[in-house]
Structures are given as C-alpha cells and as structure tokens.
Protein backbone atom coordinates (compact mmCIF):
# COMPACT_ATOMS: atom_id res chain seq x y z
CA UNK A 1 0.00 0.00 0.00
CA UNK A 2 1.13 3.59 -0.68
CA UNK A 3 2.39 5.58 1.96
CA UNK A 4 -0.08 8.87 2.83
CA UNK A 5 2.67 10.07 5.47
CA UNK A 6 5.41 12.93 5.79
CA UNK A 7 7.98 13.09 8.50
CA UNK A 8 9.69 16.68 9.49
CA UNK A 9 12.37 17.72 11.82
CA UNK A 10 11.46 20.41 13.71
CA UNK A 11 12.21 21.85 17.17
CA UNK A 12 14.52 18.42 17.64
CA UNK A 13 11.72 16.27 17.22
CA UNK A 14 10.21 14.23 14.39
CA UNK A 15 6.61 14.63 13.52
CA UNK A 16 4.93 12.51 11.12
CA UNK A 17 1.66 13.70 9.46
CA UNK A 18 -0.55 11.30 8.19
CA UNK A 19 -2.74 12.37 5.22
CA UNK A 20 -6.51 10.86 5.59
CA UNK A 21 -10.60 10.86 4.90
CA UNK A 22 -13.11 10.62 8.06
CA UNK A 23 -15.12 7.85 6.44
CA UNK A 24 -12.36 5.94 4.36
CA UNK A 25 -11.31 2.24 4.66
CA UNK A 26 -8.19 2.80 3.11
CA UNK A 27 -7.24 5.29 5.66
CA UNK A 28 -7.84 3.47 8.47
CA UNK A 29 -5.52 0.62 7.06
CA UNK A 30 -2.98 3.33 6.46
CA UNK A 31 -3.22 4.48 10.10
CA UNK A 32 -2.49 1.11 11.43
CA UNK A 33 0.43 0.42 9.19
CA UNK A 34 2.33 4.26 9.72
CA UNK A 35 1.91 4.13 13.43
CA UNK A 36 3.07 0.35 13.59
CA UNK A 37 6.24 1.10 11.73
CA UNK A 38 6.98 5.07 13.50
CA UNK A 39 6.12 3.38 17.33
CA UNK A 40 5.64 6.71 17.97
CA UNK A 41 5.60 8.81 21.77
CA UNK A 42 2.73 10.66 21.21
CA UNK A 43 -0.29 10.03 18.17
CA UNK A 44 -2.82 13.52 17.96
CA UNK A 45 -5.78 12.97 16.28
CA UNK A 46 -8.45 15.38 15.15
CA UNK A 47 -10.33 15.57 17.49
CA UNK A 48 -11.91 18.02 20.82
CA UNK A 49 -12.83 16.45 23.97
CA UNK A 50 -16.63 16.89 23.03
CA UNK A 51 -16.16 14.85 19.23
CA UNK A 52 -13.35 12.14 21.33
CA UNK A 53 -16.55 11.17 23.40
CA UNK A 54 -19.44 11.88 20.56
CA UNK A 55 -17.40 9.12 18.82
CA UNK A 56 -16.32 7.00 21.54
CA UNK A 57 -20.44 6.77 22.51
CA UNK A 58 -21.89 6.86 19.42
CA UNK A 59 -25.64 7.01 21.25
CA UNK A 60 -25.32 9.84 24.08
CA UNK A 61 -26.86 12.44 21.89
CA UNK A 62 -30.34 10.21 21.53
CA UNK A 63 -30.40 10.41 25.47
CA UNK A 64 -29.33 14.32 25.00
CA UNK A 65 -31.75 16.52 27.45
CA UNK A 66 -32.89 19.30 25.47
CA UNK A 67 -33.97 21.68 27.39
CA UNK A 68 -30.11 21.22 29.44
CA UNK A 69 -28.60 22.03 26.17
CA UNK A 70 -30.30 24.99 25.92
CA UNK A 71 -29.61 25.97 29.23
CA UNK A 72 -25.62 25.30 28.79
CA UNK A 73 -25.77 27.11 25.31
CA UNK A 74 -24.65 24.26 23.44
CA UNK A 75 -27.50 24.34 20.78
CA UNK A 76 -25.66 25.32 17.63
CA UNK A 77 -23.27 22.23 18.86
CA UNK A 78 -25.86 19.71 18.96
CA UNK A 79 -27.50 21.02 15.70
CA UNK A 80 -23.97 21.26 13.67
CA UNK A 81 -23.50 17.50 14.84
CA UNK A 82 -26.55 16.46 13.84
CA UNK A 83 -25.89 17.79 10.31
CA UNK A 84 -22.46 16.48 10.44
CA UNK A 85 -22.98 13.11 11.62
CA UNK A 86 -25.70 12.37 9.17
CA UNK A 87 -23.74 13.60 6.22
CA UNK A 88 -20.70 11.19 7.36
CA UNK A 89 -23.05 8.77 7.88
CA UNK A 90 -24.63 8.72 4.73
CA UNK A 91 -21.34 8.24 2.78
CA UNK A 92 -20.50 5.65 5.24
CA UNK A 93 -23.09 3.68 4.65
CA UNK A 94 -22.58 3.75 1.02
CA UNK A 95 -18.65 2.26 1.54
CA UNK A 96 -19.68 0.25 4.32
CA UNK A 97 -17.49 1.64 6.73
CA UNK A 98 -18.03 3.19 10.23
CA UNK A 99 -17.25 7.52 10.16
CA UNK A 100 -14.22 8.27 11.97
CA UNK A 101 -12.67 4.70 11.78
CA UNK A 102 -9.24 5.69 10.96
CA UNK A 103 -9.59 8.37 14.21
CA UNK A 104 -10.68 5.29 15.97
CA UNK A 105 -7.38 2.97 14.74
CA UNK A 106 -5.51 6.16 16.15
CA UNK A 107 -7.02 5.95 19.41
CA UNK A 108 -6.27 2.12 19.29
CA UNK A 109 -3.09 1.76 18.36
CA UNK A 110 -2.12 4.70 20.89
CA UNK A 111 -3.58 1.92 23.56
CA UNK A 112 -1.31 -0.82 22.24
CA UNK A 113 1.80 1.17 21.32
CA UNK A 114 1.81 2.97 24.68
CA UNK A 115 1.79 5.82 23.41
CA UNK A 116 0.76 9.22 24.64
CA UNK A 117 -2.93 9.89 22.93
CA UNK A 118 -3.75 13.83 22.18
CA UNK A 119 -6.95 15.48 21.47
CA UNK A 120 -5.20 18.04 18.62
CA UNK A 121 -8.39 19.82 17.34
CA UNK A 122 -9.90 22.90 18.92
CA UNK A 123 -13.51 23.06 20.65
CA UNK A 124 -15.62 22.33 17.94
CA UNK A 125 -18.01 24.26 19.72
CA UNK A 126 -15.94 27.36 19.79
CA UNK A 127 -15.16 26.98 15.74
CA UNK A 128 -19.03 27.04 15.15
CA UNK A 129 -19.69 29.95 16.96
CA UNK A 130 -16.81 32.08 15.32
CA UNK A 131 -18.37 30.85 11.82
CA UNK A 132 -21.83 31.84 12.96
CA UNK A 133 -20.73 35.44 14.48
CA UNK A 134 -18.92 36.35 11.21
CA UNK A 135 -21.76 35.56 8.98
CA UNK A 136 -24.85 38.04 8.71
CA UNK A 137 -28.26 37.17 8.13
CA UNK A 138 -28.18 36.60 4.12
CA UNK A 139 -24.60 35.14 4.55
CA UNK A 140 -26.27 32.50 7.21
CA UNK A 141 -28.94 31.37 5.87
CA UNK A 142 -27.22 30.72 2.27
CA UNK A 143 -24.55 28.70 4.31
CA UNK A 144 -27.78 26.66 5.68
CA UNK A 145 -28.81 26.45 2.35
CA UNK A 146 -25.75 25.01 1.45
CA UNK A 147 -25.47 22.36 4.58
CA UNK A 148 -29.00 21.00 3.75
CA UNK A 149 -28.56 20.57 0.31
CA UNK A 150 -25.57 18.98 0.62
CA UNK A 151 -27.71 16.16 3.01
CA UNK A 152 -30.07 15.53 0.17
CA UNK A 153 -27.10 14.87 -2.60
CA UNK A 154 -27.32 11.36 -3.78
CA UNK A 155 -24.15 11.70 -5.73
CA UNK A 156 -21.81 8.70 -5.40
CA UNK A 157 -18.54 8.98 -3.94
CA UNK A 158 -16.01 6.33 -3.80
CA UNK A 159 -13.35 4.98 -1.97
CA UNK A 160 -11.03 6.10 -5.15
CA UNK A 161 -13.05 9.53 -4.83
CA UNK A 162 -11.40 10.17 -1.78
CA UNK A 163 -7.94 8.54 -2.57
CA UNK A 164 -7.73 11.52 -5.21
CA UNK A 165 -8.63 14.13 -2.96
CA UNK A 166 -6.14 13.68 -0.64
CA UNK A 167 -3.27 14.08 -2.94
CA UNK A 168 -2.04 17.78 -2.20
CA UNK A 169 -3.17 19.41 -5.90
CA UNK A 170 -6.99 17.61 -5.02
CA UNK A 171 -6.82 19.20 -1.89
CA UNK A 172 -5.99 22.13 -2.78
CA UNK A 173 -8.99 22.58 -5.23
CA UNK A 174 -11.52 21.26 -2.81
CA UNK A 175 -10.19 24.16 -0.70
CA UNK A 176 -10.07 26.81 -2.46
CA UNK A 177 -13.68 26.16 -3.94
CA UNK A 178 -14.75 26.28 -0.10
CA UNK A 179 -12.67 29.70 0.50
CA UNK A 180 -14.17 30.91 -2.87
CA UNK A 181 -18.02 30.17 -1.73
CA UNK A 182 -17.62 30.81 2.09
CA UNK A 183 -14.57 32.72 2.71
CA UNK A 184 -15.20 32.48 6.85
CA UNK A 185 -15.65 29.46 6.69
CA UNK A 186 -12.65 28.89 5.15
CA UNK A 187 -10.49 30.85 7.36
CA UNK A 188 -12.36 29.68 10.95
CA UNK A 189 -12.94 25.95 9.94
CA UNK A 190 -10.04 25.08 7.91
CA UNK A 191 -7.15 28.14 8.41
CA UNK A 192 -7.18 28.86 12.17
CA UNK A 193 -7.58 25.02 13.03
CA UNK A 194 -4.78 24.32 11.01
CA UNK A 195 -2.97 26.95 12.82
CA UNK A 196 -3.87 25.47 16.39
CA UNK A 197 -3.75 21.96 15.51
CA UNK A 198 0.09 22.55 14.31
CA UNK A 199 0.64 23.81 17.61
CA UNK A 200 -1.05 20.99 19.81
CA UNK A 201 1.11 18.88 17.86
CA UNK A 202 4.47 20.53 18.17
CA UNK A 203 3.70 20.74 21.55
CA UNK A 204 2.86 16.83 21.67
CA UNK A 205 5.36 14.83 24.19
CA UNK A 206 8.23 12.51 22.53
C-alpha cells in the first residue's frame, strides 16, 4: 500500500503527518500500518474532547436533554453535529465503513503502542460559533442552504473519490472552492484550526 505520510524535523523532534478521509477504509488501514512502523511517543488525532466522546459513545446524543442544552448554550453544537454526523453517515453507509474509523485505529493503536494519545483539534463548539458570528443574516442562511442541500445529494462517492482528494493538488482545489463560496468558513474551519492543531502537535510529548 502507498504511503499517505510525511515526517519533518522540527524543534529536535520528528513529527509525522498522516494524510486521511473521516469515512475511508483505506485510511484506516494506512493508520495502522504508519503508526506500527513510527512506534511513535505521542499520536494527535483530530479531534476536541466533546467529538473524542461523541465518537467513543456513538448514542449519548439520543439520550441528550434538550432543554439542558439549551440551558448550557450548546444548541448550535448539537444542531452542527446532527448535520455532520448524518452527512458522514450517509457516505459511510454507502462504503460500508463506520465515520471516523481511521480516528478510531488512532485511538487504538495509541492503547497498544503505549503511546501518549492527544486530542489536537480545537472546541468544535468554539469553531461554530466564530463561523456563525462572522456571517450576517443573508450570509447564514445561504450557508444553511448550502449544509441542507448537501444532506439531500445522492451523488456517489467512492473509496477512489477520496484517494484523489487527498493528494495535495486535489486538496488544494476542494479548498479553495470552499474559501471561494464561504470565505469564513474557510479561514475559521479550515485556516485557524490548522494553525492550532500545528501547535497541539508541536507541543505533543516525545
């Protein structure tokens, strides 16, 4: 199998970043083979404290109390992974493969290497409500727009679909179409996560 991984030196310590799709079995595979070979000290994975336990109990949110998410302010959370989940779901089901698996092989091998397991990603609540601040009205309800339609697309994507995007020039397209469309977005969601996620990750032990 092709290697999807890239190893820099930086700050005297080697950091390997491993290029993969939320709902791919390829990149679960590829997860289990790079972290087998590095034994690494420390493995981050993409994830907040609030997603590390959405995906660890898959059911909580169908015994979520309503009326205490309301009260704690986390109602934009619960609706944005409502949306999300059932859009990873959907393609999931198509490729017969559990969302998040190769988060999940992370998470396991970090048990059975020993290593040191990091939640890398940023509240995801805190991302969502920087998106939703920056938009206005006419801005917010076209990104809606957007998010629902993008539920109801029966378009067929592959496993070789998302081989293809993750190869930098891919990426780079599917990226810039996003920035083109929804420039906060862009810059919230995608720029200043990559921005902390490089630091939890530099800052990662070993």
């Amino acid at each position: 199998m092709e290697k999807q991984w890239t190893t820099l030196q930086t700050g005297g310590k080697e950091i390997t970043l491993i290029g993969t799709a939320h709902v791919s079995k390829v990149s679960a595979q590829q997860v289990k083979e790079a972290l087998e070979e590095i034994h690494p000290d420390s493995i981050c994975v993409e994830l907040d404290e609030d997603r590390y336990q959405s995906l660890m109990h898959p059911g909580q949110w169908e015994q979520t109390d309503i009326v205490q998410v309301i009260k704690q302010k986390k109602t934009g959370f619960l609706l944005a992974n409502i949306i999300l989940s059932s859009y990873q779901k959907k393609i999931a089901k198509k490729m017969d493969i559990s969302a998040g698996a190769e988060m999940m092989q992370g998470i396991q091998s970090a048990k059975e290497l020993n290593a040191e397991l990091v939640l890398a990603d940023r509240r995801i609540q805190t991302t969502f409500s920087r998106i939703w601040r920056k938009h206005s009205f006419w801005q917010k309800c076209k990104l809606l727009t957007s998010i629902l339609f993008s539920l109801f697309d029966d378009e067929d994507i592959t496993e070789a679909d998302l081989e293809q995007l993750k190869q930098s020039d891919m990426l780079e397209s599917a990226l810039k179409e996003v920035g083109d469309s929804f420039p906060v977005v862009a810059d919230v969601l995608i720029h200043e996560r990559d921005q902390y996620l490089a630091t939890k990750i530099a800052q990662a032990k070993g």
